[in-house]
C-alpha atoms as a PDB file:
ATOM      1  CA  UNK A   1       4.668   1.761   2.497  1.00  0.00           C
ATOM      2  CA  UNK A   2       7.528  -0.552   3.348  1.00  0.00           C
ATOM      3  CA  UNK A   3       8.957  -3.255   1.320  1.00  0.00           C
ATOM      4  CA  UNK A   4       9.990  -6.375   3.073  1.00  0.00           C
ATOM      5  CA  UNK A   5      10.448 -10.420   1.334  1.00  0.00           C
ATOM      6  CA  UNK A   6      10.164 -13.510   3.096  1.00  0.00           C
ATOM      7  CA  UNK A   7      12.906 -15.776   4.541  1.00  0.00           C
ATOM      8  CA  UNK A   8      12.721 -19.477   5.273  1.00  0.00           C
ATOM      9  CA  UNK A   9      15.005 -19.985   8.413  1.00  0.00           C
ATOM     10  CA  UNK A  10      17.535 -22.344   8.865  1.00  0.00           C
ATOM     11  CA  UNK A  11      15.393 -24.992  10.700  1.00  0.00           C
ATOM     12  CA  UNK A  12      13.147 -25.103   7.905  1.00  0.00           C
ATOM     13  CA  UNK A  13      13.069 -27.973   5.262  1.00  0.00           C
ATOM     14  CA  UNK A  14      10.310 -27.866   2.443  1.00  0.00           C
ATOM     15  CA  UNK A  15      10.784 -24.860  -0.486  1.00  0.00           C
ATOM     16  CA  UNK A  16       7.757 -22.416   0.178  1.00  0.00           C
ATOM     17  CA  UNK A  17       7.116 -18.725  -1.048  1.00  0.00           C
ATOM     18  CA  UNK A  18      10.242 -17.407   0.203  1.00  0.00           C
ATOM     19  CA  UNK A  19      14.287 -16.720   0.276  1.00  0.00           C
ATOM     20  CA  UNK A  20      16.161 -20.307   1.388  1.00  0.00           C
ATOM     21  CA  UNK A  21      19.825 -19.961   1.944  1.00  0.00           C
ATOM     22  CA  UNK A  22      22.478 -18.600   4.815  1.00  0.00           C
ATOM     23  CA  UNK A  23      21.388 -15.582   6.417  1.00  0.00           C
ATOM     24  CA  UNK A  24      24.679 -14.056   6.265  1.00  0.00           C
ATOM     25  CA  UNK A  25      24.755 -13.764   2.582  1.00  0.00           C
ATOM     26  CA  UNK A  26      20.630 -13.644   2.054  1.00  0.00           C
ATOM     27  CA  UNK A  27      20.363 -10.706   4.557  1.00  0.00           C
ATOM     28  CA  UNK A  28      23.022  -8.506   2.543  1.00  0.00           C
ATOM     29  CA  UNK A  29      21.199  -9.390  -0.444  1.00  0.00           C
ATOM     30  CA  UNK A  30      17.728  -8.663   0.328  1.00  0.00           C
ATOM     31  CA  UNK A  31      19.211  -5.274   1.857  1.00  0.00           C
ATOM     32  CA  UNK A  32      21.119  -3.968  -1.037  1.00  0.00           C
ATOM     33  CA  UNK A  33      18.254  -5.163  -3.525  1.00  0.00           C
ATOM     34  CA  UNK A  34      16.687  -2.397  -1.714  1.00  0.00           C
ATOM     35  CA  UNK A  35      14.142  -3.958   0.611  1.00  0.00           C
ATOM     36  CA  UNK A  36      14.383  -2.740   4.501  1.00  0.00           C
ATOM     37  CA  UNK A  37      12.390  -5.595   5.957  1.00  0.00           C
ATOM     38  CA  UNK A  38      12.185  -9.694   6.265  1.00  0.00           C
ATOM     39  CA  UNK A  39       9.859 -12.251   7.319  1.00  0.00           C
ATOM     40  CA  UNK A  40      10.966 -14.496   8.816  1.00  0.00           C
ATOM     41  CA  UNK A  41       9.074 -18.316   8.180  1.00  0.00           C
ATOM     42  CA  UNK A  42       9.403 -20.326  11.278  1.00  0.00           C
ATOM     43  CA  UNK A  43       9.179 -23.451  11.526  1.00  0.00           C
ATOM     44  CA  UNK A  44      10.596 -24.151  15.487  1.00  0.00           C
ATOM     45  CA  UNK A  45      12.501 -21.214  17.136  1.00  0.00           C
ATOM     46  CA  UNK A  46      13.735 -23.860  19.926  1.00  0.00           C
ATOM     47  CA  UNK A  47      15.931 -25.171  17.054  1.00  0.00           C
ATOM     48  CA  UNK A  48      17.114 -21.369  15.617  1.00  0.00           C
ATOM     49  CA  UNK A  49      20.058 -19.533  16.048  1.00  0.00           C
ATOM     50  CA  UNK A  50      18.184 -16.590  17.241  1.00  0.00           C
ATOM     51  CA  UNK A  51      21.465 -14.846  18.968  1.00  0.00           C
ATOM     52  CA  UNK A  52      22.846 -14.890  14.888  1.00  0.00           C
ATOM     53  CA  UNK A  53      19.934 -14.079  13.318  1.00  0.00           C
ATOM     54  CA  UNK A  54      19.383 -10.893  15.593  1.00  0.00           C
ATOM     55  CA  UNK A  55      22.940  -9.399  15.564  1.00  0.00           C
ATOM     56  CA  UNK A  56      22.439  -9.726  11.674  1.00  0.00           C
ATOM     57  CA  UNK A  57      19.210  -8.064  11.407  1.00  0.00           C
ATOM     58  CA  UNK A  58      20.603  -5.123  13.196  1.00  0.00           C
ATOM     59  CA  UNK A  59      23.859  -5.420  11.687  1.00  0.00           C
ATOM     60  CA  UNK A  60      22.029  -5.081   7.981  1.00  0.00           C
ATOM     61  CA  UNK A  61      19.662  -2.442   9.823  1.00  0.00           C
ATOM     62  CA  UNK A  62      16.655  -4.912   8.265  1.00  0.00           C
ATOM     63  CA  UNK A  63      13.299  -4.629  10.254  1.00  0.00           C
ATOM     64  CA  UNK A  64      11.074  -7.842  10.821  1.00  0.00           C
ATOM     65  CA  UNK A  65       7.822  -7.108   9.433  1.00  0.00           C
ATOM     66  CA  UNK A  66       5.685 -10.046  10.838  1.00  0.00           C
ATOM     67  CA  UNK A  67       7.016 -13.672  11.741  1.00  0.00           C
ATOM     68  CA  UNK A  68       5.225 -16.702   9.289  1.00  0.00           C
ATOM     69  CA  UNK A  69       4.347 -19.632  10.893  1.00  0.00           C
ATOM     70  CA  UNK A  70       3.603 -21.644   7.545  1.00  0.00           C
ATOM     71  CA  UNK A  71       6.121 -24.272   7.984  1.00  0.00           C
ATOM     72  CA  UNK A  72       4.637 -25.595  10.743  1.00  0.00           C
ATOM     73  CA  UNK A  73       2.545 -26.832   8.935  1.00  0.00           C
ATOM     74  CA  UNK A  74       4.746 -27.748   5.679  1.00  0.00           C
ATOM     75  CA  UNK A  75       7.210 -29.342   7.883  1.00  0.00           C
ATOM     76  CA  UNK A  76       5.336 -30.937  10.786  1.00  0.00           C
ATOM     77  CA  UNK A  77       1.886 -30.761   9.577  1.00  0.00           C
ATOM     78  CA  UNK A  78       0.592 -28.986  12.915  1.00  0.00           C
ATOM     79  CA  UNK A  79      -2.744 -27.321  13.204  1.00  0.00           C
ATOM     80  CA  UNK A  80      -5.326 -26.081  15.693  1.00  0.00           C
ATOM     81  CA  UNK A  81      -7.922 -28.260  14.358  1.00  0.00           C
ATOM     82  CA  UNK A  82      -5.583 -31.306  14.036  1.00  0.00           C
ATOM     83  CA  UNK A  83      -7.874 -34.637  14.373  1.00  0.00           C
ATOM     84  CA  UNK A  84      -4.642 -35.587  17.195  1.00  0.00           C
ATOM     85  CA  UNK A  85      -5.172 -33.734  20.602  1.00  0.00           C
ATOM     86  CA  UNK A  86      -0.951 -33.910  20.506  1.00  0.00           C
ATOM     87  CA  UNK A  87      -0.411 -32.107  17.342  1.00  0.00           C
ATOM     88  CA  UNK A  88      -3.275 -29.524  18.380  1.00  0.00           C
ATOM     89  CA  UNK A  89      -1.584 -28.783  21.918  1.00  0.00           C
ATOM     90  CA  UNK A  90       1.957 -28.915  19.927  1.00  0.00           C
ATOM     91  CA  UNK A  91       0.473 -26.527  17.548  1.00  0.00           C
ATOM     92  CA  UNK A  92      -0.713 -23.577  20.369  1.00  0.00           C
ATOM     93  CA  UNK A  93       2.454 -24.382  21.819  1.00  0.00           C
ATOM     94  CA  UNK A  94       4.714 -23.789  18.888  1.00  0.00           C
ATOM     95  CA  UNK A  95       2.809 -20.859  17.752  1.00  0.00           C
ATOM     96  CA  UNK A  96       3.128 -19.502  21.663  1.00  0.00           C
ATOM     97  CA  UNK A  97       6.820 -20.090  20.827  1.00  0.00           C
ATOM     98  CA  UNK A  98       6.746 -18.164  17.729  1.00  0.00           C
ATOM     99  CA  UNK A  99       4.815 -15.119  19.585  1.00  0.00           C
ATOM    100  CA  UNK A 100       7.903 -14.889  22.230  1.00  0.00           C
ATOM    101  CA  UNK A 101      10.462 -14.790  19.268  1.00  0.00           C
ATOM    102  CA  UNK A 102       8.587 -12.053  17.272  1.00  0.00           C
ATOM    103  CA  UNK A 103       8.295  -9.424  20.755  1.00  0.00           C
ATOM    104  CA  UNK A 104      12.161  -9.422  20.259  1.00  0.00           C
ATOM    105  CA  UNK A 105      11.323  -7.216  17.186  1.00  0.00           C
ATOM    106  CA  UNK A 106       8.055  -6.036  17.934  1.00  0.00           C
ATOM    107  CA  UNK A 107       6.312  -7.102  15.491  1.00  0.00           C
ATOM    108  CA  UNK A 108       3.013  -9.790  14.317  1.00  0.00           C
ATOM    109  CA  UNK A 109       2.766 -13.144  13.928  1.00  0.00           C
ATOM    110  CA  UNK A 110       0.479 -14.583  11.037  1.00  0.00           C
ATOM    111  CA  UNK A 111      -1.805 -17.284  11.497  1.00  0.00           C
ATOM    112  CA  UNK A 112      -2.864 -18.498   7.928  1.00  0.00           C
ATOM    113  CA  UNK A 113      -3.154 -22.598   7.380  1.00  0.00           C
ATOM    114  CA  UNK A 114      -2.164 -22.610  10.984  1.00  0.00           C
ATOM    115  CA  UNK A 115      -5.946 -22.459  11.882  1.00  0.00           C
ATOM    116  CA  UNK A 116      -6.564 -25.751   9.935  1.00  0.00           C
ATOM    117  CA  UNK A 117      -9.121 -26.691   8.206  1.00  0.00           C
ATOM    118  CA  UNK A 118     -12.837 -27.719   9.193  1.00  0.00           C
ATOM    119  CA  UNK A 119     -13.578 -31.532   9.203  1.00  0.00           C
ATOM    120  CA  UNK A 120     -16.569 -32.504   7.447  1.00  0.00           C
ATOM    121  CA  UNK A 121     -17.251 -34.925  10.051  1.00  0.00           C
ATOM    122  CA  UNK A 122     -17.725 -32.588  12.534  1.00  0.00           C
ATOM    123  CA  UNK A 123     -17.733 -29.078  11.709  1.00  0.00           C
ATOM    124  CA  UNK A 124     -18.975 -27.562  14.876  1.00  0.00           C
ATOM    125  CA  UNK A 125     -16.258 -29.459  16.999  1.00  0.00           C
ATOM    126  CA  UNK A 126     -13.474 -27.916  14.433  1.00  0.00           C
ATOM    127  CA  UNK A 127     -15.190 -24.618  14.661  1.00  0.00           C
ATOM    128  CA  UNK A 128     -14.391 -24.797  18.430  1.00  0.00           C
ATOM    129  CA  UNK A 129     -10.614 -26.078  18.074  1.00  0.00           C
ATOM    130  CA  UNK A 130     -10.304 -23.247  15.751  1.00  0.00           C
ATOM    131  CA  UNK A 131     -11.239 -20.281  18.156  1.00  0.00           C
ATOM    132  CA  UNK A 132      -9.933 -22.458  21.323  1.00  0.00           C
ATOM    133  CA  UNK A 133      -6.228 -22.497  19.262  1.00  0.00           C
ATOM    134  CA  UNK A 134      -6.398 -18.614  18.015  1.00  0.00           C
ATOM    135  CA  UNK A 135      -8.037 -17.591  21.480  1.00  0.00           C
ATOM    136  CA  UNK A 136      -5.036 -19.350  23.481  1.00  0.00           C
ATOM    137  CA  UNK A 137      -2.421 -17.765  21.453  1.00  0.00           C
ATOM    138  CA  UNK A 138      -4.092 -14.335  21.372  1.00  0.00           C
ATOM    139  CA  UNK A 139      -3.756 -14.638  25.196  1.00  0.00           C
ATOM    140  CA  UNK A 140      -0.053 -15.275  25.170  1.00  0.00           C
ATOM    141  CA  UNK A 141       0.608 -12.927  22.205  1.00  0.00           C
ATOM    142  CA  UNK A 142      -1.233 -10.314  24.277  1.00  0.00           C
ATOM    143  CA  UNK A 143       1.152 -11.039  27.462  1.00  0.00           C
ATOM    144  CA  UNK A 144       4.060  -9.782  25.239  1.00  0.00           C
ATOM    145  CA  UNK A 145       2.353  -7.103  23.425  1.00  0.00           C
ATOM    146  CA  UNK A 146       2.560  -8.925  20.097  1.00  0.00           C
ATOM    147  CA  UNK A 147      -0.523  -8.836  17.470  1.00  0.00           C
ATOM    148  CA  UNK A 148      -1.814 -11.931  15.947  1.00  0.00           C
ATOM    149  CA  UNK A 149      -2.716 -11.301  12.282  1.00  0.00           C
ATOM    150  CA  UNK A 150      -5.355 -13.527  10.731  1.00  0.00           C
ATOM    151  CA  UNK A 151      -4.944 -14.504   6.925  1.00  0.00           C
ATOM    152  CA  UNK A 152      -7.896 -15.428   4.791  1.00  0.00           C
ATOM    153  CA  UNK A 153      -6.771 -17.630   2.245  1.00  0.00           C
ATOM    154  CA  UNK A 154      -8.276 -18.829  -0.541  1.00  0.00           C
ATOM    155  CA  UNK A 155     -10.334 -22.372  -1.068  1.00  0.00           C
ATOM    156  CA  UNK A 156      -7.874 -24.541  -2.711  1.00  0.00           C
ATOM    157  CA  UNK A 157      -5.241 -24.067   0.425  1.00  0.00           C
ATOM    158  CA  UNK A 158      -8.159 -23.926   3.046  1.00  0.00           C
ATOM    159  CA  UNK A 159     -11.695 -24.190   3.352  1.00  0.00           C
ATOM    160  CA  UNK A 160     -12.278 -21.583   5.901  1.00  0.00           C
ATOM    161  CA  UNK A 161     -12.242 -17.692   6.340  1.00  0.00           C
ATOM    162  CA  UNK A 162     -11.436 -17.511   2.754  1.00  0.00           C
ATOM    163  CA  UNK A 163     -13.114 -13.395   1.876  1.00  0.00           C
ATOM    164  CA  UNK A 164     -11.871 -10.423   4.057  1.00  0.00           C
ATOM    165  CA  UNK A 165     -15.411 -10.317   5.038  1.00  0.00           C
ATOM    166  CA  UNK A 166     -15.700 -13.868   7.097  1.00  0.00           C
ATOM    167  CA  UNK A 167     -12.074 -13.243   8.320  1.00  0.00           C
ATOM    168  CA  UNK A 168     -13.215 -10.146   9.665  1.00  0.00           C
ATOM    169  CA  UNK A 169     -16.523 -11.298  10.971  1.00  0.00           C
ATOM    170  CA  UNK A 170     -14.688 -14.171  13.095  1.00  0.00           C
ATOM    171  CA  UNK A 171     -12.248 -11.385  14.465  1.00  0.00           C
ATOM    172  CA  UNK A 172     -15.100  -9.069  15.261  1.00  0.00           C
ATOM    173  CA  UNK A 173     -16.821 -12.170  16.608  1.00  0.00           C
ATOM    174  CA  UNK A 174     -13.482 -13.629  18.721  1.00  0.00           C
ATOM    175  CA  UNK A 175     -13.394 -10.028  20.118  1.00  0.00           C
ATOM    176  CA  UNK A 176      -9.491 -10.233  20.672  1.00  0.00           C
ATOM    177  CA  UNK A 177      -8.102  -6.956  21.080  1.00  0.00           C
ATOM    178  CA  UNK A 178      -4.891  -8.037  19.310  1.00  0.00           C
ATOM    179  CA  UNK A 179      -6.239 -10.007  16.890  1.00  0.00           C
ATOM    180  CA  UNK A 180      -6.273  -8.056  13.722  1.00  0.00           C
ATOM    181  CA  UNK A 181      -6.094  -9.133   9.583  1.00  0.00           C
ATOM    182  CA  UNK A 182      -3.197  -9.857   7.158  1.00  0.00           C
ATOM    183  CA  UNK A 183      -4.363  -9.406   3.439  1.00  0.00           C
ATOM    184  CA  UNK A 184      -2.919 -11.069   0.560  1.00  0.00           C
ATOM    185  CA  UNK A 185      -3.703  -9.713  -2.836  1.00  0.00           C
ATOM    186  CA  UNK A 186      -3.234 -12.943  -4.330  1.00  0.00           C
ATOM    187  CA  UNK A 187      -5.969 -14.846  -2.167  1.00  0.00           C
ATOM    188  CA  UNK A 188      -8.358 -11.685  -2.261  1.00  0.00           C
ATOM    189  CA  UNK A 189      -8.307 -11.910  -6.137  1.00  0.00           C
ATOM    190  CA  UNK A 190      -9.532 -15.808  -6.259  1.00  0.00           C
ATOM    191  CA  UNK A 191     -12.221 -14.763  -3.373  1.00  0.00           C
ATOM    192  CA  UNK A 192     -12.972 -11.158  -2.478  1.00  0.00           C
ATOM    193  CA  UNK A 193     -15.266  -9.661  -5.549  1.00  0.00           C
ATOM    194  CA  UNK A 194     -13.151  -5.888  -5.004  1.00  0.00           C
ATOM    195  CA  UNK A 195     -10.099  -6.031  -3.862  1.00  0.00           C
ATOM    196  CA  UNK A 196     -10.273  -2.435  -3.417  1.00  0.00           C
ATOM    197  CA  UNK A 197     -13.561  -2.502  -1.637  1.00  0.00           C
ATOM    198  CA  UNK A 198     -12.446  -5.188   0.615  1.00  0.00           C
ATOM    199  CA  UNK A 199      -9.546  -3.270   1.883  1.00  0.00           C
ATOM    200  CA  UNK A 200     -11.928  -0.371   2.540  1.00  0.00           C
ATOM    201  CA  UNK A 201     -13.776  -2.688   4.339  1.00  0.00           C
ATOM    202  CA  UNK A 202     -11.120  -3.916   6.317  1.00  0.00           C
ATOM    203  CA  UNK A 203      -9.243  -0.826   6.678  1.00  0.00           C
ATOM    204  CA  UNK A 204      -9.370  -0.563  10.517  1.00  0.00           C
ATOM    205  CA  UNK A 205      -8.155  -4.511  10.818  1.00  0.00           C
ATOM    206  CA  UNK A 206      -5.518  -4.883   8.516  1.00  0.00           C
ATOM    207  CA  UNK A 207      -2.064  -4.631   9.577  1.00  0.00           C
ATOM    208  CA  UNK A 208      -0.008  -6.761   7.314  1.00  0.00           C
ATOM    209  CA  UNK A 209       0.159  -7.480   2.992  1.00  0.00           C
ATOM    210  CA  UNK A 210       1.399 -10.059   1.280  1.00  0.00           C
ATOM    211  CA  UNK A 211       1.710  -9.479  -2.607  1.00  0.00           C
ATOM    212  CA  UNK A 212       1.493 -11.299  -5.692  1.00  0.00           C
ATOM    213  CA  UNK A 213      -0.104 -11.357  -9.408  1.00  0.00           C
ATOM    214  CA  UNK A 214      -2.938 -13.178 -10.505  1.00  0.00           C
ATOM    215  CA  UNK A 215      -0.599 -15.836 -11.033  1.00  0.00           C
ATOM    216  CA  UNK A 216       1.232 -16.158  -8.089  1.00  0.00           C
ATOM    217  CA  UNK A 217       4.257 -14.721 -10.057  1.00  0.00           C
ATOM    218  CA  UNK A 218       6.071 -11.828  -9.010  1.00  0.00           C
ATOM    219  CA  UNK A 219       4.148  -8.253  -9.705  1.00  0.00           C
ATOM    220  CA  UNK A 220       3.885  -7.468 -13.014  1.00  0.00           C
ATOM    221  CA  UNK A 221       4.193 -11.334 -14.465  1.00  0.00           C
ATOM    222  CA  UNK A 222       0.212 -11.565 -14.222  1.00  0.00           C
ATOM    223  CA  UNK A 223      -2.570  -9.172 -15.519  1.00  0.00           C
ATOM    224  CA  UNK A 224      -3.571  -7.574 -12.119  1.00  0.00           C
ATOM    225  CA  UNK A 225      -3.935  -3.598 -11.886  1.00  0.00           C
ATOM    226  CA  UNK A 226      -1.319  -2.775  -8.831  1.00  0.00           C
ATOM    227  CA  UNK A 227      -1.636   0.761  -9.700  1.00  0.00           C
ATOM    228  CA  UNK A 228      -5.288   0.918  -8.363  1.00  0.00           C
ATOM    229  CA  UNK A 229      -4.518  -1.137  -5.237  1.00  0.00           C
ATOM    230  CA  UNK A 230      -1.596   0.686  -4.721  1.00  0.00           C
ATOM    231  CA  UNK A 231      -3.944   4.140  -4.793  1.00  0.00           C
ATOM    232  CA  UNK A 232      -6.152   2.399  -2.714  1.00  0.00           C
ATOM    233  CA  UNK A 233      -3.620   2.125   0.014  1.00  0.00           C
ATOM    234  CA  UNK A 234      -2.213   5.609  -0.287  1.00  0.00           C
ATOM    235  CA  UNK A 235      -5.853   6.759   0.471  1.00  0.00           C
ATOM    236  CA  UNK A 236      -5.924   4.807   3.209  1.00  0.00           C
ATOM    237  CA  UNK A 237      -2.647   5.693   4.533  1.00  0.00           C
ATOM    238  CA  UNK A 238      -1.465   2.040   5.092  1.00  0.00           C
ATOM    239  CA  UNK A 239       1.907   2.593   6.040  1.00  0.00           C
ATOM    240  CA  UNK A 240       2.319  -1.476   6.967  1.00  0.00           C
ATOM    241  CA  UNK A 241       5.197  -3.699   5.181  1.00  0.00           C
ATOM    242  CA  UNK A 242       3.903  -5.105   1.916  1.00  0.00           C
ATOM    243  CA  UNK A 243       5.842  -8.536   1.209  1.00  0.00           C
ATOM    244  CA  UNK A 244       5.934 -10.277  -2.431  1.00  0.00           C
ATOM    245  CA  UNK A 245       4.807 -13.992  -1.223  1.00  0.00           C
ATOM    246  CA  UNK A 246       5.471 -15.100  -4.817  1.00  0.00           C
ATOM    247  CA  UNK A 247       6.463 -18.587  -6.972  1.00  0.00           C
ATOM    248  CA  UNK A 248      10.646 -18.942  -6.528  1.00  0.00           C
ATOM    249  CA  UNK A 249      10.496 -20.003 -10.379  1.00  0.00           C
ATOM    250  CA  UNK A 250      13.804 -18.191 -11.071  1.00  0.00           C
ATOM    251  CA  UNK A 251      16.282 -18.180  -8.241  1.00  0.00           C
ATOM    252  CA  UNK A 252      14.985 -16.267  -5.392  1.00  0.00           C
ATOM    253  CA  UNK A 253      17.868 -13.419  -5.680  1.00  0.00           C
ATOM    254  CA  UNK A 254      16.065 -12.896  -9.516  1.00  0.00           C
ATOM    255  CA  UNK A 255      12.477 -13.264  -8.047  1.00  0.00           C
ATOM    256  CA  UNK A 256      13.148 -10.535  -5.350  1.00  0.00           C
ATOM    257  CA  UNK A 257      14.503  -8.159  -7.532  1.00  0.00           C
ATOM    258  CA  UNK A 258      11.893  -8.671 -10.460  1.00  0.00           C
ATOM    259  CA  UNK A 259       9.132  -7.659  -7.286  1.00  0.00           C
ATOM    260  CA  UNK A 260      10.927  -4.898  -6.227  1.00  0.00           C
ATOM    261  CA  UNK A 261      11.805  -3.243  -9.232  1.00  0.00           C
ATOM    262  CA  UNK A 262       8.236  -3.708 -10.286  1.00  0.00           C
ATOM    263  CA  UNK A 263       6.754  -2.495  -7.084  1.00  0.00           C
ATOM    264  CA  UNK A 264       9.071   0.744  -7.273  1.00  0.00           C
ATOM    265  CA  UNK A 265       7.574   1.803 -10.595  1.00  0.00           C
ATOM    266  CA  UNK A 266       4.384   2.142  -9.187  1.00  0.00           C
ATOM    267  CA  UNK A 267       4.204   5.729  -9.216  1.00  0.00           C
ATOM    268  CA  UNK A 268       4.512   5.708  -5.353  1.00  0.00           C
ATOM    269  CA  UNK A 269       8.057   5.902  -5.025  1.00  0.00           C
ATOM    270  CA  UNK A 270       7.549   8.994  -1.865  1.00  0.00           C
ATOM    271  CA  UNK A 271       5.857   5.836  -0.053  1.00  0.00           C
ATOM    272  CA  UNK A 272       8.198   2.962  -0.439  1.00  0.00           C
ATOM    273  CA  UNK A 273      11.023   3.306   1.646  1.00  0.00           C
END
C-alpha cells in the first residue's frame, strides 16, 4: 500500500480536505514527510500551470494517485444533476477536462459530489442526469484509458449512493467497463454497517482510499480500529494509494505528518512504501 495526501491546485479558492500552498515548496514537503504520491484537487485545468506542475512531480519523483474533482463543485458549484442545463453541460465538460489532465499520469479521476444530488421534485429526471453525466464522461475517460472512480459518500454531503453496496449496484447497473469505486473509510463508517465486510464486498471494484477517523481527524485522533482495516486490505492485496482526506485543523504540514506517522505504525510497514 502506497501513501499519497491531497493537494488543492493553484486555481483553486475555497480551503477543503487538503494541502493549499506553492507547489514548489508543498511538493518537497509532502515528499520528504515520506509520502510518494499526491492528489491533485482540480478545480479548472484550462487555468493550471500543468507544464510546472509536471516537471515538479517528476522532479520530486511523486506519483499522482487519482485527480479530485471536488472543487468544482466548492468553487463553481457544478454538477451533473444541476437544475441549469449550462452548469450540467459545463460540468461533463470540465470533468472531460479533468480526465485529459489525469492520462498525463495515468491515473483515476474521482467523481464524488460531482454526481449531485437528487431533486425531490423530480427524482427520476435527476436519476437520468446522473447516469447521462457519469455515462458521458466514462466515454471520454475510456478514449484515454483513464478510470472513473465512483465515491459513495455519506448523507449529510449527499443524498445518493451513500453504502458501498448502492455505489456498487449503480456501477454494476451503468455497466461501464472503466467505471470502478473509490472508498473512504470515513463515509463507510457513518453508512456501511462493516467496513471490513464492505470492502470484501467491493473488493473487485475498488481502486482508490481515502482515509480518516471517526472524526474526520487525522488517523489515530478518533476511536476507529485501523489495524483491522488495515488487515483487511493486506488480505485482499490492495496495493492502491490510500490518501488521509482529513480536517486541516493544525497547519496542513502538521496534519500530514500526524497521518503518516500514524499510518506507518500500523504494523504494515513491508506494505507502505
Amino acid at each position: 500500500m502506497k501513501l499519497a495526501y491531497p493537494f488543492l491546485t493553484e486555481e483553486t479558492e475555497k480551503k477543503l480536505l487538503g494541502f493549499k500552498g506553492n507547489m514548489e515548496e508543498v511538493f518537497p514537503t509532502l515528499k520528504d514527510l515520506g509520502y510518494i504520491g499526491i492528489e491533485p484537487l482540480v478545480r479548472n485545468p484550462r487555468k493550471m500551470n500543468t507544464s510546472l506542475f509536471t516537471k515538479l512531480v517528476d522532479k520530486h519523483n511523486l506519483e499522482v494517485a487519482a485527480i479530485g474533482t471536488g472543487p468544482i463543485v466548492s468553487d463553481d458549484q457544478l454538477t451533473f444533476t444541476s437544475k441549469s442545463i449550462i452548469k450540467r453541460r459545463e460540468a461533463v465538460d470540465r470533468a472531460k477536462e479533468v480526465v485529459e489532465f489525469a492520462s498525463l499520469f495515468d491515473c483515476p479521476i474521482n467523481i464524488g459530489k460531482l454526481r449531485g444530488d437528487i431533486h425531490k421534485d423530480h427524482p427520476e429526471q435527476s436519476w437520468l442526469w446522473l447516469r447521462e453525466g457519469i455515462e458521458q464522461v466514462c466515454e471520454h475517460a475510456d478514449k484515454y484509458k483513464v478510470k472513473v472512480a465512483l465515491e459513495p459518500q455519506n448523507r449529510k454531503v449527499i443524498n445518493n449512493l451513500n453504502t458501498t453496496q448502492e455505489a456498487l449496484t449503480f456501477i454494476q447497473k451503468t455497466n461501464m467497463a472503466n467505471l470502478k469505486l473509490m472508498l473512504d473509510i470515513y463515509h463507510m463508517y457513518i453508512e456501511d454497517q462493516s467496513i471490513e465486510e464492505s470492502l470484501i464486498t467491493a473488493k473487485d471494484y475498488f481502486i482508490y482510499i481515502h482515509i480518516a477517523d471517526h472524526n474526520r481527524k487525522a488517523p489515530g485522533k478518533g476511536n476507529l480500529g485501523f489495524n483491522k482495516i488495515f488487515q483487511t486490505l493486506k488480505e485482499l492485496n490492495y496495493e492502491g494509494f490510500i490518501t488521509p482526506e482529513i480536517l486541516q485543523e493544525l497547519s496542513s504540514y502538521e496534519e500530514a505528518k500526524s497521518a503518516f506517522n500514524y499510518l506507518s505504525t500500523l504494523n504494515l510497514e513491508e506494505n507502505i512504501i
